[in-house]
N, C-alpha and C. Protein backbone atom coordinates (compact mmCIF):
# COMPACT_ATOMS: atom_id res chain seq x y z
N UNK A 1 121.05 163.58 -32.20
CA UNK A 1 122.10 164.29 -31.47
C UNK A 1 122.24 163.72 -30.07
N UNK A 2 123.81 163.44 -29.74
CA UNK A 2 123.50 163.14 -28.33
C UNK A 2 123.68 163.78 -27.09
N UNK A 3 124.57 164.75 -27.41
CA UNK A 3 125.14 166.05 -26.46
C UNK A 3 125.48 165.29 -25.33
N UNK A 4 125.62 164.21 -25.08
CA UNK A 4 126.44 163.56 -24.27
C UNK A 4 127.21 164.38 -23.49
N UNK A 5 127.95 164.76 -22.84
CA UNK A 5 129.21 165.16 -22.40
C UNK A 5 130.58 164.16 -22.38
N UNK A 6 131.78 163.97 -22.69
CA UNK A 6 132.66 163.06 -22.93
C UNK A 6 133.99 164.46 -22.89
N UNK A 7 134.70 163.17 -21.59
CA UNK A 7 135.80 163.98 -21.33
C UNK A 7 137.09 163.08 -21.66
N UNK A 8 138.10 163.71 -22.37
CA UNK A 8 138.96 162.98 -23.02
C UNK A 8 140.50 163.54 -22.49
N UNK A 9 140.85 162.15 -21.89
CA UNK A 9 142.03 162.93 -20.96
C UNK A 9 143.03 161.65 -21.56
N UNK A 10 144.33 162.86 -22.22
CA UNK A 10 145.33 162.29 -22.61
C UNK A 10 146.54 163.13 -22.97
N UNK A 11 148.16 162.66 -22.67
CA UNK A 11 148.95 164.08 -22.57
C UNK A 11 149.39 163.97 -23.88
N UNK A 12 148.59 163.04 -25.19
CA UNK A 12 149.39 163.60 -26.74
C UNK A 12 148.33 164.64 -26.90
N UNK A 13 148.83 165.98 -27.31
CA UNK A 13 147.67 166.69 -27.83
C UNK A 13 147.05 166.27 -29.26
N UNK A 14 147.67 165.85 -30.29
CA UNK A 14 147.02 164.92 -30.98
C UNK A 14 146.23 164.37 -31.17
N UNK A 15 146.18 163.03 -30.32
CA UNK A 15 144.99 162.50 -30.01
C UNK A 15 144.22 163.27 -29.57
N UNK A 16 144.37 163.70 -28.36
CA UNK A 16 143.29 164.59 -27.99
C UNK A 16 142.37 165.31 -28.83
N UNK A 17 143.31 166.27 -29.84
CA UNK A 17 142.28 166.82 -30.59
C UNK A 17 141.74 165.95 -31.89
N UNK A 18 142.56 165.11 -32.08
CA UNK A 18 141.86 163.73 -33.26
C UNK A 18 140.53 163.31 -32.61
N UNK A 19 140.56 163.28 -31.17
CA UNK A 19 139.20 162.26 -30.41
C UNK A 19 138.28 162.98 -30.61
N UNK A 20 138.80 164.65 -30.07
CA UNK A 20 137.75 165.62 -29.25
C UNK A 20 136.96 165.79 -30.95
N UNK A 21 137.43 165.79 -32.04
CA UNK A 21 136.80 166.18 -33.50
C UNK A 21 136.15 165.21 -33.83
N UNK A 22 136.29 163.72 -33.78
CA UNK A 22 135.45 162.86 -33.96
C UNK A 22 134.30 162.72 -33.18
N UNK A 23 134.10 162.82 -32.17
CA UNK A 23 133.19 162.74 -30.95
C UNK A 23 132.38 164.38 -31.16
N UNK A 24 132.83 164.57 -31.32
CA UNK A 24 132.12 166.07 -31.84
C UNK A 24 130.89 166.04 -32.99
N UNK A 25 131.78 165.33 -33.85
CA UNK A 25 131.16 165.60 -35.09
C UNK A 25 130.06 164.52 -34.96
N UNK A 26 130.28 163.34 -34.19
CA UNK A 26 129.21 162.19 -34.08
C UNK A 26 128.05 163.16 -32.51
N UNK A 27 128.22 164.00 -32.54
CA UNK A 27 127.16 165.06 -31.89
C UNK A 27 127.55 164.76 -30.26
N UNK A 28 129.06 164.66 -29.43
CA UNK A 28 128.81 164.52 -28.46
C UNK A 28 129.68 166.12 -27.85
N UNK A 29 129.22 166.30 -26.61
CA UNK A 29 129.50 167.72 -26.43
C UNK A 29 131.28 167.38 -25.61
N UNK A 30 132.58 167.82 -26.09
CA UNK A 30 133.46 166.94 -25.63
C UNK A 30 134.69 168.00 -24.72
N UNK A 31 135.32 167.83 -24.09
CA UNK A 31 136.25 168.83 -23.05
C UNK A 31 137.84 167.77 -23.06
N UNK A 32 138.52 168.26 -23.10
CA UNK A 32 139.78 167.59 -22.87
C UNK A 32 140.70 168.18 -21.61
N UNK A 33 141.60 166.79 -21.15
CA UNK A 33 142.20 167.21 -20.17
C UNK A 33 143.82 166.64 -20.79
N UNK A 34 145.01 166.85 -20.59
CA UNK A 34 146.29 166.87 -20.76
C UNK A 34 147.07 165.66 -19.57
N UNK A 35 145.87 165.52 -18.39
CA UNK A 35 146.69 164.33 -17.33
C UNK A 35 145.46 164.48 -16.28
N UNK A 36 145.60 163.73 -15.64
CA UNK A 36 144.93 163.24 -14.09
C UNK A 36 144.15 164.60 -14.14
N UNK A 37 145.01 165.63 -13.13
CA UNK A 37 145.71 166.83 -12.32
C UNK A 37 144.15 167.79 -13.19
N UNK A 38 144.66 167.75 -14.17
CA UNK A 38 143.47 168.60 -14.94
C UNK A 38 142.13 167.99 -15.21
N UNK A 39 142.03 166.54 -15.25
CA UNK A 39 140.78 165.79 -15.38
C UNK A 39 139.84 166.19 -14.22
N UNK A 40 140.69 165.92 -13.00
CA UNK A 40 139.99 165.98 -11.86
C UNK A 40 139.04 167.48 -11.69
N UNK A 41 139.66 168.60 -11.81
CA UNK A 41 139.09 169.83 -12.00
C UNK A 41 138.25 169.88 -12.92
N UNK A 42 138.44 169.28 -14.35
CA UNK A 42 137.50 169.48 -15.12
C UNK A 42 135.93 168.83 -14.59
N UNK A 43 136.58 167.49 -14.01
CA UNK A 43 135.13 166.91 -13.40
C UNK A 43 134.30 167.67 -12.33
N UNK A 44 135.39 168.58 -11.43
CA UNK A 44 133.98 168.87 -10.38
C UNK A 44 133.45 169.97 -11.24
N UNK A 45 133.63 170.53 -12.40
CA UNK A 45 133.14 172.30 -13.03
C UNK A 45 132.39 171.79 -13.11
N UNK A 46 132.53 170.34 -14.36
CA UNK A 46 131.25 169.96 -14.77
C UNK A 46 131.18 168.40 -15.54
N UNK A 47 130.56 167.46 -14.83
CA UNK A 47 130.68 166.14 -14.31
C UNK A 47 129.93 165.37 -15.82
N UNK A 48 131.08 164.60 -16.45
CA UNK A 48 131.01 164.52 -18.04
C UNK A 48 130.24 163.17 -17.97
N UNK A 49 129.78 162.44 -18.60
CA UNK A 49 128.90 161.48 -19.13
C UNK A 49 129.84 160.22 -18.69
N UNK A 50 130.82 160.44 -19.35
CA UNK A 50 132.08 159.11 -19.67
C UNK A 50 133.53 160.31 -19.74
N UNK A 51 134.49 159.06 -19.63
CA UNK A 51 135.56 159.71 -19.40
C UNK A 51 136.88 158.55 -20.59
N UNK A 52 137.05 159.27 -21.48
CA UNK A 52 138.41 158.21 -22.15
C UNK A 52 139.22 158.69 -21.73
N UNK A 53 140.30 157.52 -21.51
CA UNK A 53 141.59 158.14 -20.57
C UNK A 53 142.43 157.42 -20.64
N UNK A 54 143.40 157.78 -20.84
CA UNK A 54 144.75 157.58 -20.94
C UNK A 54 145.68 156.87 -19.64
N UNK A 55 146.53 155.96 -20.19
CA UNK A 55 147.31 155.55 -18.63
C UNK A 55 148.38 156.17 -18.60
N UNK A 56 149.10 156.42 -19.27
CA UNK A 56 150.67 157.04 -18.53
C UNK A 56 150.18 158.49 -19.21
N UNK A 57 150.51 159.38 -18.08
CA UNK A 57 150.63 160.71 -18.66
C UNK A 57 151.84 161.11 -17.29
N UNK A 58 151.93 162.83 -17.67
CA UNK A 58 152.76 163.28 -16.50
C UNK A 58 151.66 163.50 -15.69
N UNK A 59 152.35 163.93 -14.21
CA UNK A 59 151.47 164.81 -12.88
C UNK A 59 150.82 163.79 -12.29
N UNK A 60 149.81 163.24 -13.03
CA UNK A 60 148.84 161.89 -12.27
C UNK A 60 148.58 161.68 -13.85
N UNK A 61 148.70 159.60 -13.26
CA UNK A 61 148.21 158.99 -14.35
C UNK A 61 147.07 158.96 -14.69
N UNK A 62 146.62 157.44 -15.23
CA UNK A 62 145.59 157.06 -14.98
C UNK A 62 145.09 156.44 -13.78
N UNK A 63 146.09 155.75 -13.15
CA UNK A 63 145.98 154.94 -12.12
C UNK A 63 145.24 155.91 -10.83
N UNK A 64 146.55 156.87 -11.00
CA UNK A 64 145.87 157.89 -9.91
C UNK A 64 144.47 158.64 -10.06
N UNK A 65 144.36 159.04 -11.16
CA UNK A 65 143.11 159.27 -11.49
C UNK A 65 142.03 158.65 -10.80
N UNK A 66 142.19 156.97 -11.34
CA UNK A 66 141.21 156.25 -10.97
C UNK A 66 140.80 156.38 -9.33
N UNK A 67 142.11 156.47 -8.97
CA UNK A 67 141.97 155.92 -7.81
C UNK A 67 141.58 157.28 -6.86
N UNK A 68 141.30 158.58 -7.43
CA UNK A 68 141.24 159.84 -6.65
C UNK A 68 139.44 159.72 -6.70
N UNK A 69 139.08 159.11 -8.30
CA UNK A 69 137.95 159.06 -8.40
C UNK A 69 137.24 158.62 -7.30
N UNK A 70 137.72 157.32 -6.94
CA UNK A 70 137.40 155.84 -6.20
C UNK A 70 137.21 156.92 -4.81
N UNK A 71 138.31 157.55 -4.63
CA UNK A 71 138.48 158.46 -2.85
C UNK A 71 137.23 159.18 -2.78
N UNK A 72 137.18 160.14 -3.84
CA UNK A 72 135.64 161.27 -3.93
C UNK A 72 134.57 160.31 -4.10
N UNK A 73 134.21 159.56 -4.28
CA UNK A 73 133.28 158.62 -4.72
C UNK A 73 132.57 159.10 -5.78
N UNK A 74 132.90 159.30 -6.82
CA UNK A 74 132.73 159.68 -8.21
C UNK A 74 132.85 158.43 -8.89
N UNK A 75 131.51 157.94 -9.66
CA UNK A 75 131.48 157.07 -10.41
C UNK A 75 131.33 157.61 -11.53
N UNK A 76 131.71 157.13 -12.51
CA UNK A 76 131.71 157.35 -13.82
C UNK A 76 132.35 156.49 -15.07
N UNK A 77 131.43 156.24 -16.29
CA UNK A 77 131.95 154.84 -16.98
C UNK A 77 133.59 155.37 -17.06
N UNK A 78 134.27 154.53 -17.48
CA UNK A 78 135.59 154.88 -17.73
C UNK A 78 135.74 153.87 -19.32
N UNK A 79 136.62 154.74 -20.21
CA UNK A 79 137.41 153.84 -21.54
C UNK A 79 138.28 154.31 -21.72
N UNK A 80 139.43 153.07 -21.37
CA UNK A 80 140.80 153.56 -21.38
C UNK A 80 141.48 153.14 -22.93
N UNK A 81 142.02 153.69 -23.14
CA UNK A 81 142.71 154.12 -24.00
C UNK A 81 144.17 154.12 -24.36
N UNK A 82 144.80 152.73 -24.19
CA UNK A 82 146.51 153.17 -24.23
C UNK A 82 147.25 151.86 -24.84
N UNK A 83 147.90 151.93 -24.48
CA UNK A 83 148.92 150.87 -25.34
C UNK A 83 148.26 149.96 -25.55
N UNK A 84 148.93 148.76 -26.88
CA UNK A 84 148.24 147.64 -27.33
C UNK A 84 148.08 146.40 -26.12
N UNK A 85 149.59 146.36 -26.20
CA UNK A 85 150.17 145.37 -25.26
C UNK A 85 149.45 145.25 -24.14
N UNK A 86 149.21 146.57 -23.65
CA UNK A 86 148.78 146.25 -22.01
C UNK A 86 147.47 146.83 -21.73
N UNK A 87 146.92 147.38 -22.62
CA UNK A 87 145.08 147.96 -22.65
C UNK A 87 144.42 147.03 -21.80
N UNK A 88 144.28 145.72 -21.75
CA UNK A 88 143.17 145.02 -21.59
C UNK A 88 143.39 144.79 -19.93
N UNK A 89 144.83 144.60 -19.79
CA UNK A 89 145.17 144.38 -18.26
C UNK A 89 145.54 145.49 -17.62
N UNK A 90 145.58 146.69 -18.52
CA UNK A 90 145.61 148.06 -17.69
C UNK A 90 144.40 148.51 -16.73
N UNK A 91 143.20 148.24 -17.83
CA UNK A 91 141.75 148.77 -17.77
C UNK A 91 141.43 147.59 -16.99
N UNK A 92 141.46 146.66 -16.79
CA UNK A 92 141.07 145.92 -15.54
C UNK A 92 141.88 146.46 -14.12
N UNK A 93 143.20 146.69 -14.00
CA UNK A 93 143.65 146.76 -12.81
C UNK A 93 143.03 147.70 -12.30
N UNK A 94 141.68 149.45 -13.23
CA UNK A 94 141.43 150.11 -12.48
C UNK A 94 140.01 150.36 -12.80
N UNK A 95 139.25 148.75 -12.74
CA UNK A 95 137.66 148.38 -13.45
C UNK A 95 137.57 149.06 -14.31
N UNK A 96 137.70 149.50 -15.25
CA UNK A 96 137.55 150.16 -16.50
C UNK A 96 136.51 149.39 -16.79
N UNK A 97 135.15 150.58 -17.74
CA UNK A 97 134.13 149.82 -18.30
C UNK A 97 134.35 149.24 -19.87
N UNK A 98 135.50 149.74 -20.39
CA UNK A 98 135.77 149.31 -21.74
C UNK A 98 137.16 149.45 -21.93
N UNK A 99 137.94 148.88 -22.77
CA UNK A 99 139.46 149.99 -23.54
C UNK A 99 138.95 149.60 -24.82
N UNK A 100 140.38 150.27 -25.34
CA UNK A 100 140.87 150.64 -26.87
C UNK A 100 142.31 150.65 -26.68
N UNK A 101 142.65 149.94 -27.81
CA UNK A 101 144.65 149.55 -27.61
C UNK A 101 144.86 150.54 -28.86
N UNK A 102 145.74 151.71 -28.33
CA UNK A 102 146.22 152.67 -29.22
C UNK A 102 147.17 151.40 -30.54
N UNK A 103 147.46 151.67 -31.27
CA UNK A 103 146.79 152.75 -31.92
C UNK A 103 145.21 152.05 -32.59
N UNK A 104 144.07 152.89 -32.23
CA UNK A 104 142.82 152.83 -32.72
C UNK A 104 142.32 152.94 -33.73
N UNK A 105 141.56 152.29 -34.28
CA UNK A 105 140.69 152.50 -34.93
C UNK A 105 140.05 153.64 -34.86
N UNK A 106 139.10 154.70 -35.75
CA UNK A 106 138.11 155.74 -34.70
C UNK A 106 137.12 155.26 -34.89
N UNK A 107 136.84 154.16 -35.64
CA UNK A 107 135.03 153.41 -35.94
C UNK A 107 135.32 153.09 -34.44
N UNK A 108 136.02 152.06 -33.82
CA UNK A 108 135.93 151.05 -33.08
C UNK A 108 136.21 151.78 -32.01
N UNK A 109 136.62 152.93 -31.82
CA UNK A 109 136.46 153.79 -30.30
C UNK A 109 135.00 154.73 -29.90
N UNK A 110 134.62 154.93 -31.63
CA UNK A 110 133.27 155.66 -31.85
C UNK A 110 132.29 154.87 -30.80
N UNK A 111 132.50 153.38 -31.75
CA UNK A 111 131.79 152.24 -31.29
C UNK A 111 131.26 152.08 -29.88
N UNK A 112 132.80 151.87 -29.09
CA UNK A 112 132.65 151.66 -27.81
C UNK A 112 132.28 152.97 -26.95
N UNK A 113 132.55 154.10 -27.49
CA UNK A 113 131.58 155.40 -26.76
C UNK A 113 130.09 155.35 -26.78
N UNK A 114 129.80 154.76 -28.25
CA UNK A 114 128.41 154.77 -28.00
C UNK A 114 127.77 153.66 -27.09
N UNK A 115 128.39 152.28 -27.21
CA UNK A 115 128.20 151.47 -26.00
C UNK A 115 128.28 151.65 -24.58
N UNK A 116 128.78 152.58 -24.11
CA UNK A 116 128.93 153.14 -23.10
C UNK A 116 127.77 154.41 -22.73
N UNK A 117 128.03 155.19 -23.61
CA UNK A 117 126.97 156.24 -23.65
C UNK A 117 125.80 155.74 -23.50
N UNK A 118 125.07 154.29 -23.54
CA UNK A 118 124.31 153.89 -24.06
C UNK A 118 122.64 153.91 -22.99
């Protein structure tokens, strides 16, 4: 079991609850956020392991996210999570420790949680 904590911030509820059930069931303890705006709150209640996240949402992106993180000085791995096309150069523009180019795999996002988690 890993009881991890893993916070999964993305505005399809879908995914969200597709992630939050997989990550669950592979034993990690998981919270979702809908955009930035709500991530951020969820982090100070209670400060999650890793964070998958999404780049375009409404309210605050990802970008902003990152970059509110970067202000509080809150480190935390990050795996972003979003389009094919632009995953790899998204998650660099805001050091991301990993992505995943929607649409995913769930072995290969499992994967990279547990590499991270690690």
């Amino acid at each position: 079991m890993h009881r991890l904590s893993v916070l999964v911030v993305d505005d399809d509820p879908s995914i969200r609850r597709m992630v939050s059930e997989v990550l669950d069931l592979e034993g990690y303890s998981v919270a979702t956020a809908a955009n930035g705006v709500e991530a951020l709150r969820s982090i100070e209640e209670q400060r999650p392991s890793l964070v998958l996240l999404d780049m375009r949402m409404p309210l605050m992106d990802g970008w902003g996210f990152a970059r509110e993180l970067k202000t509080r000085g809150v480190k935390l791995p990050i795996l972003v999570m979003t389009a094919a096309g632009s995953a790899r150069a998204w998650a660099a523009e805001i050091n991301a420790d990993a992505y995943v180019a929607k649409p995913f795999d769930l072995a290969d996002l499992v994967a990279a949680v547990e590499r991270l988690a690690a």
